[in-house]
N, C-alpha and C. Protein backbone atom coordinates (compact mmCIF):
# COMPACT_ATOMS: atom_id res chain seq x y z
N UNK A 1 91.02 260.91 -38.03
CA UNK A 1 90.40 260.08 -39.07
C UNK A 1 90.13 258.69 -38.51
N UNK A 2 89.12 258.03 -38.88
CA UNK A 2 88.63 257.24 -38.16
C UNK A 2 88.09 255.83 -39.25
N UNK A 3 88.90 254.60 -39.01
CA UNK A 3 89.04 253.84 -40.34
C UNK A 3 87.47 253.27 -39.66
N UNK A 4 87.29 252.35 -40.94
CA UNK A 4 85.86 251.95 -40.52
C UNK A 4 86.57 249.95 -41.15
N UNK A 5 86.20 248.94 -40.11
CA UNK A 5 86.45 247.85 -40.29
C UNK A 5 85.18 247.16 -40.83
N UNK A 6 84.90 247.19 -42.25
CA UNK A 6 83.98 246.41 -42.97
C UNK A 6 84.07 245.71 -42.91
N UNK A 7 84.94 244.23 -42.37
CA UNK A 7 84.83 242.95 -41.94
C UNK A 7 84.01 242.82 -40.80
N UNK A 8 83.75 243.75 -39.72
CA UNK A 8 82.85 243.56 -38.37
C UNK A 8 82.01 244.20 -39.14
N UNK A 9 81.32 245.45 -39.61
CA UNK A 9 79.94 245.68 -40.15
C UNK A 9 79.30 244.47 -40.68
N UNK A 10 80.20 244.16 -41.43
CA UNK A 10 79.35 243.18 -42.67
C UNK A 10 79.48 241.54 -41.65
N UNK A 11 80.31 241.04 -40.33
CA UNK A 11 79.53 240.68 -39.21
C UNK A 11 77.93 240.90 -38.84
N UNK A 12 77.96 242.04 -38.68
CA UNK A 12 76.90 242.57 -37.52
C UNK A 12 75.92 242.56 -38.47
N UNK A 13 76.04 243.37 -39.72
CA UNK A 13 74.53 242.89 -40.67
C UNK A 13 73.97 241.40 -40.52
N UNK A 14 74.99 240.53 -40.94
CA UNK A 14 74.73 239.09 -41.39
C UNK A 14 73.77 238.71 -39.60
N UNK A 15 74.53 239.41 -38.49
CA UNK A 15 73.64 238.60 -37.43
C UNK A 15 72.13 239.13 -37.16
N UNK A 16 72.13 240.38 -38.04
CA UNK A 16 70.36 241.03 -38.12
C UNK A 16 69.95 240.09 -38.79
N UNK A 17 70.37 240.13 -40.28
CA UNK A 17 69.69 239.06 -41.14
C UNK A 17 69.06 237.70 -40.53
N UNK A 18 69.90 237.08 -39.78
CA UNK A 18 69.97 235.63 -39.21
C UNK A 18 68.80 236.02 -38.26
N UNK A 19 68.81 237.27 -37.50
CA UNK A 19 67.83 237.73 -36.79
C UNK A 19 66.63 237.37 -37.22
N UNK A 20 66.18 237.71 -38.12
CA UNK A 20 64.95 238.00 -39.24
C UNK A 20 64.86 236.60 -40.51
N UNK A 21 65.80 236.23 -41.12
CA UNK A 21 65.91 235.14 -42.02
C UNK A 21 64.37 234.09 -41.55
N UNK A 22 64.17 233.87 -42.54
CA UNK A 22 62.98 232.41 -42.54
C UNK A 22 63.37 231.60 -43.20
N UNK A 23 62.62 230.26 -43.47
CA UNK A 23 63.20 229.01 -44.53
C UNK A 23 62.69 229.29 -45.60
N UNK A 24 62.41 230.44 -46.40
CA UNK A 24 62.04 230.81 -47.47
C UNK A 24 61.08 230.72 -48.10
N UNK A 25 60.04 230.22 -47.04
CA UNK A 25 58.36 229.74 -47.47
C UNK A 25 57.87 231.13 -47.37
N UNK A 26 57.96 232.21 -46.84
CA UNK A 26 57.78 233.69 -46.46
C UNK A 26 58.90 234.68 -46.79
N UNK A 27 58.19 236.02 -46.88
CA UNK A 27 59.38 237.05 -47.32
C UNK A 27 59.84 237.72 -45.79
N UNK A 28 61.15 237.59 -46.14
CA UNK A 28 61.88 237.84 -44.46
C UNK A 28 62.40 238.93 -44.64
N UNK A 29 62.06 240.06 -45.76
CA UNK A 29 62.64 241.17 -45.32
C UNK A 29 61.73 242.15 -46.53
N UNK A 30 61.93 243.33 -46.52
CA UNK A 30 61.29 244.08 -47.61
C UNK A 30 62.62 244.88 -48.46
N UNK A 31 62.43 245.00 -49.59
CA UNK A 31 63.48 246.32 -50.48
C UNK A 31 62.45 246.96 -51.18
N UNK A 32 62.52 248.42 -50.60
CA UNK A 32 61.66 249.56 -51.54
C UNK A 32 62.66 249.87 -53.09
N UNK A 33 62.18 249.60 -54.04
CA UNK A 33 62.42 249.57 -55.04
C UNK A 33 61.86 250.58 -56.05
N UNK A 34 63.13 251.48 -56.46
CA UNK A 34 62.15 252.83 -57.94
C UNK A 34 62.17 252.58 -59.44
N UNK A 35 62.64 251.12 -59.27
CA UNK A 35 63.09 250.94 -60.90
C UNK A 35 64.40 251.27 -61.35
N UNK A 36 65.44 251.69 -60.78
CA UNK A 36 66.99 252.40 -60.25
C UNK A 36 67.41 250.82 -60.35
N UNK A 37 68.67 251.01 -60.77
CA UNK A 37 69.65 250.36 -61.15
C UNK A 37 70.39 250.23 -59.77
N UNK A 38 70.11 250.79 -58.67
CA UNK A 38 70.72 250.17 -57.25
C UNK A 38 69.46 249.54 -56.54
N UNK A 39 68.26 249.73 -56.95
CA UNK A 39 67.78 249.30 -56.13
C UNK A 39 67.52 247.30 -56.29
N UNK A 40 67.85 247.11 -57.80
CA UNK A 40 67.77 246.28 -58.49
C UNK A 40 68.82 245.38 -58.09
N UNK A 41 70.30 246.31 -57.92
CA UNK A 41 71.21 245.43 -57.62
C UNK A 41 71.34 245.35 -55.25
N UNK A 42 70.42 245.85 -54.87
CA UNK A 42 70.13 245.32 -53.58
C UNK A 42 69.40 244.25 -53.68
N UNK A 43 68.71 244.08 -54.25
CA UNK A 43 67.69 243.50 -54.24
C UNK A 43 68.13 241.87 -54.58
N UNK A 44 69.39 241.60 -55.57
CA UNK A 44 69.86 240.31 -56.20
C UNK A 44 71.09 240.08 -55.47
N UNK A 45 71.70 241.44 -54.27
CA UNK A 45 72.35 240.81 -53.27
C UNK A 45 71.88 239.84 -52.22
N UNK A 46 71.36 241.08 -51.71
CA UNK A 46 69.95 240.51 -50.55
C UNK A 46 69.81 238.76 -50.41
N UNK A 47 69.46 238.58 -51.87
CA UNK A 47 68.67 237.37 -52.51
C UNK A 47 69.86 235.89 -52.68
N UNK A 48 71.00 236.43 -53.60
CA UNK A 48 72.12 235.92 -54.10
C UNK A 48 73.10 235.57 -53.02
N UNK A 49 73.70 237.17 -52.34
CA UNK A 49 74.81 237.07 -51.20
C UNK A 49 74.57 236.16 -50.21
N UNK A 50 72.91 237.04 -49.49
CA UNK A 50 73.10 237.04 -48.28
C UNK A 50 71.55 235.59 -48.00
N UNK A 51 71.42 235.26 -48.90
CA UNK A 51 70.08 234.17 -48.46
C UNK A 51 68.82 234.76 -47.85
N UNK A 52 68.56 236.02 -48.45
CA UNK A 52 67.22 236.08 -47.47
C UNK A 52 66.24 236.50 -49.16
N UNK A 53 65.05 236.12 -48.87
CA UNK A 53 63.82 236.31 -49.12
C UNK A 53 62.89 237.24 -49.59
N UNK A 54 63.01 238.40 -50.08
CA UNK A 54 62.78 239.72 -50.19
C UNK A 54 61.20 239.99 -51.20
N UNK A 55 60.66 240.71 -50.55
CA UNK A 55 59.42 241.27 -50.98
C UNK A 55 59.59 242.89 -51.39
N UNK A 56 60.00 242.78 -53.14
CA UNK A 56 60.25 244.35 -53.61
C UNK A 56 58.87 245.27 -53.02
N UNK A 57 59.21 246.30 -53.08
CA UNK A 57 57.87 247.43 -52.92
C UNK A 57 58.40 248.90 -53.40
N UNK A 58 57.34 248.89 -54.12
CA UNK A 58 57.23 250.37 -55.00
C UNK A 58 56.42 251.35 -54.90
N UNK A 59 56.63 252.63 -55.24
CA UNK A 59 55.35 253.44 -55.42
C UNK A 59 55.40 253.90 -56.88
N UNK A 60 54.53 253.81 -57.31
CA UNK A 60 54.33 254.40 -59.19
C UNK A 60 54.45 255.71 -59.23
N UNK A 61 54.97 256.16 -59.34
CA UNK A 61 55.18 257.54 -59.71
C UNK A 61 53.51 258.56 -60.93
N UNK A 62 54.07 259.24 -60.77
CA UNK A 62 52.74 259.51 -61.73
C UNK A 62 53.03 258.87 -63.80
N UNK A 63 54.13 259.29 -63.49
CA UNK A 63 54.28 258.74 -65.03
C UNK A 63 55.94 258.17 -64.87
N UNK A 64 55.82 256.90 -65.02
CA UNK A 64 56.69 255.79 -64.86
C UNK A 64 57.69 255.60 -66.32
N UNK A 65 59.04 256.45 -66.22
CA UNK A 65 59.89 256.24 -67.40
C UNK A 65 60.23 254.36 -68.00
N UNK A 66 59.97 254.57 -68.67
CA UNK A 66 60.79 253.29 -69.65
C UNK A 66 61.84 252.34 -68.79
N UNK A 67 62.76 253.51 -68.64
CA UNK A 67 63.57 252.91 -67.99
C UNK A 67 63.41 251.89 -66.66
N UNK A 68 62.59 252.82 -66.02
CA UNK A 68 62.17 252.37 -64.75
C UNK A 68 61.43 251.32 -64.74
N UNK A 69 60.06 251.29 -66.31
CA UNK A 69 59.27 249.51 -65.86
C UNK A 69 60.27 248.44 -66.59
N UNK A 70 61.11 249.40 -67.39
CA UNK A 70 62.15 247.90 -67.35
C UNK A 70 62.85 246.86 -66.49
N UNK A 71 63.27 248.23 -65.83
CA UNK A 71 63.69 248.19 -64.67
C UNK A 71 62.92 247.08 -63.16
N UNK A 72 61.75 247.32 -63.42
CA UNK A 72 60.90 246.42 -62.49
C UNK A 72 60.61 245.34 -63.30
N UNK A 73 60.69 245.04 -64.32
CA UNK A 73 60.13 244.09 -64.81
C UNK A 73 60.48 242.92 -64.70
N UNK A 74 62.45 243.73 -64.89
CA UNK A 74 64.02 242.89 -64.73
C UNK A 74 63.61 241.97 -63.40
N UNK A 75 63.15 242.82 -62.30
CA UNK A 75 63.48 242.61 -60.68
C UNK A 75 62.03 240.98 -61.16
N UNK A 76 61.38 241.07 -61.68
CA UNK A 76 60.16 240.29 -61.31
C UNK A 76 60.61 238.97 -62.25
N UNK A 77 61.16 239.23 -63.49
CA UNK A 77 62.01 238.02 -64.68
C UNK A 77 62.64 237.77 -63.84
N UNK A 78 63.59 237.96 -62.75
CA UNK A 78 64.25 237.26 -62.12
C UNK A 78 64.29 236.72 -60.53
N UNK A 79 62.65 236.62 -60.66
CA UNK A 79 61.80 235.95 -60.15
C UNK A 79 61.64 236.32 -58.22
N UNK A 80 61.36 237.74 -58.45
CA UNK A 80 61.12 238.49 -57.24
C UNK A 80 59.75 238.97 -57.35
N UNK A 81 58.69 238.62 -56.63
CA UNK A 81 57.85 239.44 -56.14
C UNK A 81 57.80 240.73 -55.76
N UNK A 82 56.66 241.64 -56.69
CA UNK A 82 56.87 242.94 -56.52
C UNK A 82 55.24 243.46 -56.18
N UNK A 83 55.22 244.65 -55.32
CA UNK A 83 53.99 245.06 -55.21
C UNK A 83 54.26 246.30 -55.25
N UNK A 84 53.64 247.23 -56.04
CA UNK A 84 53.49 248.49 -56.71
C UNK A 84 52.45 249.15 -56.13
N UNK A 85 52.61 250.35 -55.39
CA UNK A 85 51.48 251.02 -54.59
C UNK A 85 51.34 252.07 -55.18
N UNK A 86 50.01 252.27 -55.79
CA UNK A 86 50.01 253.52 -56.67
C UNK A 86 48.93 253.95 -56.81
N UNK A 87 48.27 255.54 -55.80
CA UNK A 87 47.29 256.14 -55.83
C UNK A 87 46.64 256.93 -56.50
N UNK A 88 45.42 257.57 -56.24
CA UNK A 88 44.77 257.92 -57.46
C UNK A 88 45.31 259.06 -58.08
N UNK A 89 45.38 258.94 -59.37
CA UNK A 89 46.00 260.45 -59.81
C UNK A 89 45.60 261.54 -59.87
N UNK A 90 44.23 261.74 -59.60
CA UNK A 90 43.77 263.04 -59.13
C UNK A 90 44.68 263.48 -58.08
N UNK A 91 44.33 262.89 -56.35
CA UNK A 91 45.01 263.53 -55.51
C UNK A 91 46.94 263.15 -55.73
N UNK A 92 47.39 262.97 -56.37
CA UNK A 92 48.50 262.48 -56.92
C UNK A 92 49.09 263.94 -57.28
N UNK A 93 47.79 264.18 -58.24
CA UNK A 93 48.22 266.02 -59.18
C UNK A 93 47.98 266.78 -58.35
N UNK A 94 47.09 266.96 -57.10
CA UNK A 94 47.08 268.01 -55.98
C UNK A 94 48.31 267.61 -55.30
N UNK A 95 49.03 266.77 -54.49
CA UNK A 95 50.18 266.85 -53.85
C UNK A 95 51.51 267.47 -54.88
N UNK A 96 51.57 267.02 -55.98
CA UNK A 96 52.44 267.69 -56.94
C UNK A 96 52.43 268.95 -56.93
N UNK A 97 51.02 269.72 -57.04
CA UNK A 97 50.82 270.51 -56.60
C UNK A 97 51.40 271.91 -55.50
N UNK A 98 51.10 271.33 -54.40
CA UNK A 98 51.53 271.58 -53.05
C UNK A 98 52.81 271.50 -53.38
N UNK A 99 53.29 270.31 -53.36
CA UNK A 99 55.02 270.06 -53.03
C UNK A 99 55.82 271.11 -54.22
N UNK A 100 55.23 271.67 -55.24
CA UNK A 100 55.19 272.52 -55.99
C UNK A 100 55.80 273.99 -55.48
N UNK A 101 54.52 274.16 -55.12
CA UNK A 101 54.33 275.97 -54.37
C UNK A 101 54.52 275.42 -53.16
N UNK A 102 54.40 274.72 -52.25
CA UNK A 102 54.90 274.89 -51.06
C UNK A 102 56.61 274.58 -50.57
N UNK A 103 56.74 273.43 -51.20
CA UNK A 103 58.06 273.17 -50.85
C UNK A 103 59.20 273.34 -51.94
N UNK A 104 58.63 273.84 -53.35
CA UNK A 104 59.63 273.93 -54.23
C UNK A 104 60.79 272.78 -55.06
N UNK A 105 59.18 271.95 -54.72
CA UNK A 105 59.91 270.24 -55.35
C UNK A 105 58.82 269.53 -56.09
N UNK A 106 58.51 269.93 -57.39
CA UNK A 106 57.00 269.16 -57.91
C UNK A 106 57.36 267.32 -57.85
N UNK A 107 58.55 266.87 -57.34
CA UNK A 107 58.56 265.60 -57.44
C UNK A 107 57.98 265.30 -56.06
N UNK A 108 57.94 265.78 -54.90
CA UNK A 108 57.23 265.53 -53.74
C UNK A 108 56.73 264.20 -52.88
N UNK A 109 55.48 264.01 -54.24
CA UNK A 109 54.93 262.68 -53.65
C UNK A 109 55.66 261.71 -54.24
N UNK A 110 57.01 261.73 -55.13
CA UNK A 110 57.43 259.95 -55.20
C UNK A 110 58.18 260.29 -54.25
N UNK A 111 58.85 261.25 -53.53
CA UNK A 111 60.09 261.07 -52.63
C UNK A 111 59.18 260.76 -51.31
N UNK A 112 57.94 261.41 -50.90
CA UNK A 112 57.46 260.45 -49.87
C UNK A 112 57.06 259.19 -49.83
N UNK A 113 56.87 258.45 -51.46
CA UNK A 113 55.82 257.55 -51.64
C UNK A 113 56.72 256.44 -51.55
N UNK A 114 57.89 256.96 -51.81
CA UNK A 114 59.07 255.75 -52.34
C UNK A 114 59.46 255.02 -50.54
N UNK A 115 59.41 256.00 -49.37
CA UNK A 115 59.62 256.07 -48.08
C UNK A 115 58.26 256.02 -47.13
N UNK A 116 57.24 255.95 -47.85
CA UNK A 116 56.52 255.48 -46.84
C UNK A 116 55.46 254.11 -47.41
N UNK A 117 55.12 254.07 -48.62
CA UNK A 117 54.82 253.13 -49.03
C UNK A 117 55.39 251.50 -48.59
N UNK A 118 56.62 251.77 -48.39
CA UNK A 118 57.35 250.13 -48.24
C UNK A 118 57.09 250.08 -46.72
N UNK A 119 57.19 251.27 -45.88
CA UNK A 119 56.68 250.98 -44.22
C UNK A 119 55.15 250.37 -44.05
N UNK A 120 54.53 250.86 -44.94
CA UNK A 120 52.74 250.13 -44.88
C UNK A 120 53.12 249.18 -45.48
N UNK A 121 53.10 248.51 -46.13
CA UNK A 121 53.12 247.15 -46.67
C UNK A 121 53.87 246.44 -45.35
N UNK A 122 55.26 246.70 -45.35
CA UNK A 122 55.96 245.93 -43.94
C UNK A 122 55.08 246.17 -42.59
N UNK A 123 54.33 246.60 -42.20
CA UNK A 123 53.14 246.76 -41.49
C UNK A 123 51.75 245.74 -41.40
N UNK A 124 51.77 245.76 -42.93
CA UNK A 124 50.29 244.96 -43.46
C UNK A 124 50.90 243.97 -43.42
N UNK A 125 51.87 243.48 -44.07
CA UNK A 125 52.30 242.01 -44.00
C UNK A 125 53.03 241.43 -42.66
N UNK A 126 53.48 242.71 -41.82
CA UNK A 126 54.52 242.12 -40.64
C UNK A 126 55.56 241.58 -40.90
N UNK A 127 56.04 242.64 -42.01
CA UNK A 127 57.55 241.75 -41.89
C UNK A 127 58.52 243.23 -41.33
N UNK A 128 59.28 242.71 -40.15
CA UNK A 128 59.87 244.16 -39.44
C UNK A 128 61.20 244.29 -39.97
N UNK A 129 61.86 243.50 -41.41
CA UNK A 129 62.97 244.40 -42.05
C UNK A 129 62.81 244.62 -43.03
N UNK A 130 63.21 246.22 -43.21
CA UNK A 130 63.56 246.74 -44.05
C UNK A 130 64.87 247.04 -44.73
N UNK A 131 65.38 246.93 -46.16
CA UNK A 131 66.52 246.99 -46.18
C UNK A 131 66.77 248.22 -47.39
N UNK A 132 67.33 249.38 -47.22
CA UNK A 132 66.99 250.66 -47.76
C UNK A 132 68.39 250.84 -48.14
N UNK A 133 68.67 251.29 -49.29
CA UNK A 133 69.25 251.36 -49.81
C UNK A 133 70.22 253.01 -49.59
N UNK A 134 69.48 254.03 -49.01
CA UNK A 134 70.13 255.26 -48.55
C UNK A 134 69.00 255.29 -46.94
N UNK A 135 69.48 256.03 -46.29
CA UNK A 135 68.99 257.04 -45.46
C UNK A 135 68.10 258.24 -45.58
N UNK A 136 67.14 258.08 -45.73
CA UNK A 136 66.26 259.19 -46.11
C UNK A 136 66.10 260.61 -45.69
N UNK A 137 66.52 260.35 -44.08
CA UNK A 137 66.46 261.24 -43.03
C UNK A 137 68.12 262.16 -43.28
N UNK A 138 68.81 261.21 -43.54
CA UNK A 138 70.10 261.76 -43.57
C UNK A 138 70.75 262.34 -45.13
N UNK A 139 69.59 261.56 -45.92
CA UNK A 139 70.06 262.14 -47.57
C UNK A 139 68.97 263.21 -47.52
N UNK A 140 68.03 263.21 -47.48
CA UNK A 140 66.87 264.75 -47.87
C UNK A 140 66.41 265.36 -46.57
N UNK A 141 66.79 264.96 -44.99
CA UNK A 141 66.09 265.71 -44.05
C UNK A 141 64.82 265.43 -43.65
N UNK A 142 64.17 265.63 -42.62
CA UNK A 142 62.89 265.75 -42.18
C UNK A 142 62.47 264.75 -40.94
């Protein structure tokens, strides 16, 4: 068994951050955000804890629960910039589709949209951190 010393992790984060940190005239890092109640509370660490700058990013789902634009609305009242990437719903209902009969998951395109959406934006804008709240690769594979 193998203890894990969260006093050196939470070191080694803070010296990425410092890595990446700006004087706050620019967003120095990105949080992909679903309207989730963790992504909300990364997002007012990030901001609160750790001093950095954060540019939320979303993908709209096809039909966006209650909960969830509350949920974003919260992140923006408390005065975070958010950008919402959300394609047309025609090809929206063909990938549902697919991810349907092919992969046996009609939720499909938010689980890619939620994971690749925030990489294009951090692309378009150039900002090279991301701060993700799970592992994508290691929670669903691929």
């Amino acid at each position: 068994h193998q203890s894990i010393d969260w006093s050196k992790r939470e070191s080694d984060f803070r010296v990425i951050l410092d890595r990446y940190r700006g004087d706050g005239s620019n967003y120095d890092c990105i949080i992909p955000v679903s309207g989730g109640k963790d992504s909300c509370y990364q997002a007012l660490t990030m901001r609160d804890k750790y001093g950095m700058t954060p540019l939320c990013v979303t993908h709209t789902p096809c039909e966006l629960t209650d909960v969830g634009l509350k949920n974003l609305n919260f992140l923006r009242d408390q005065g975070f910039d958010l950008i919402q990437v959300s394609g047309n719903r025609k090809n929206y209902r063909e990938l549902v589709r697919i991810g349907f009969f092919k992969l046996g998951d009609c939720c499909w395109p938010e689980h890619i949209g939620i994971f690749t959406a925030p990489v294009r934006i951090a692309v378009n804008y150039k900002i090279p951190l991301l701060i993700w709240g799970e592992n994508s690769q290691f929670e669903y594979g691929g």
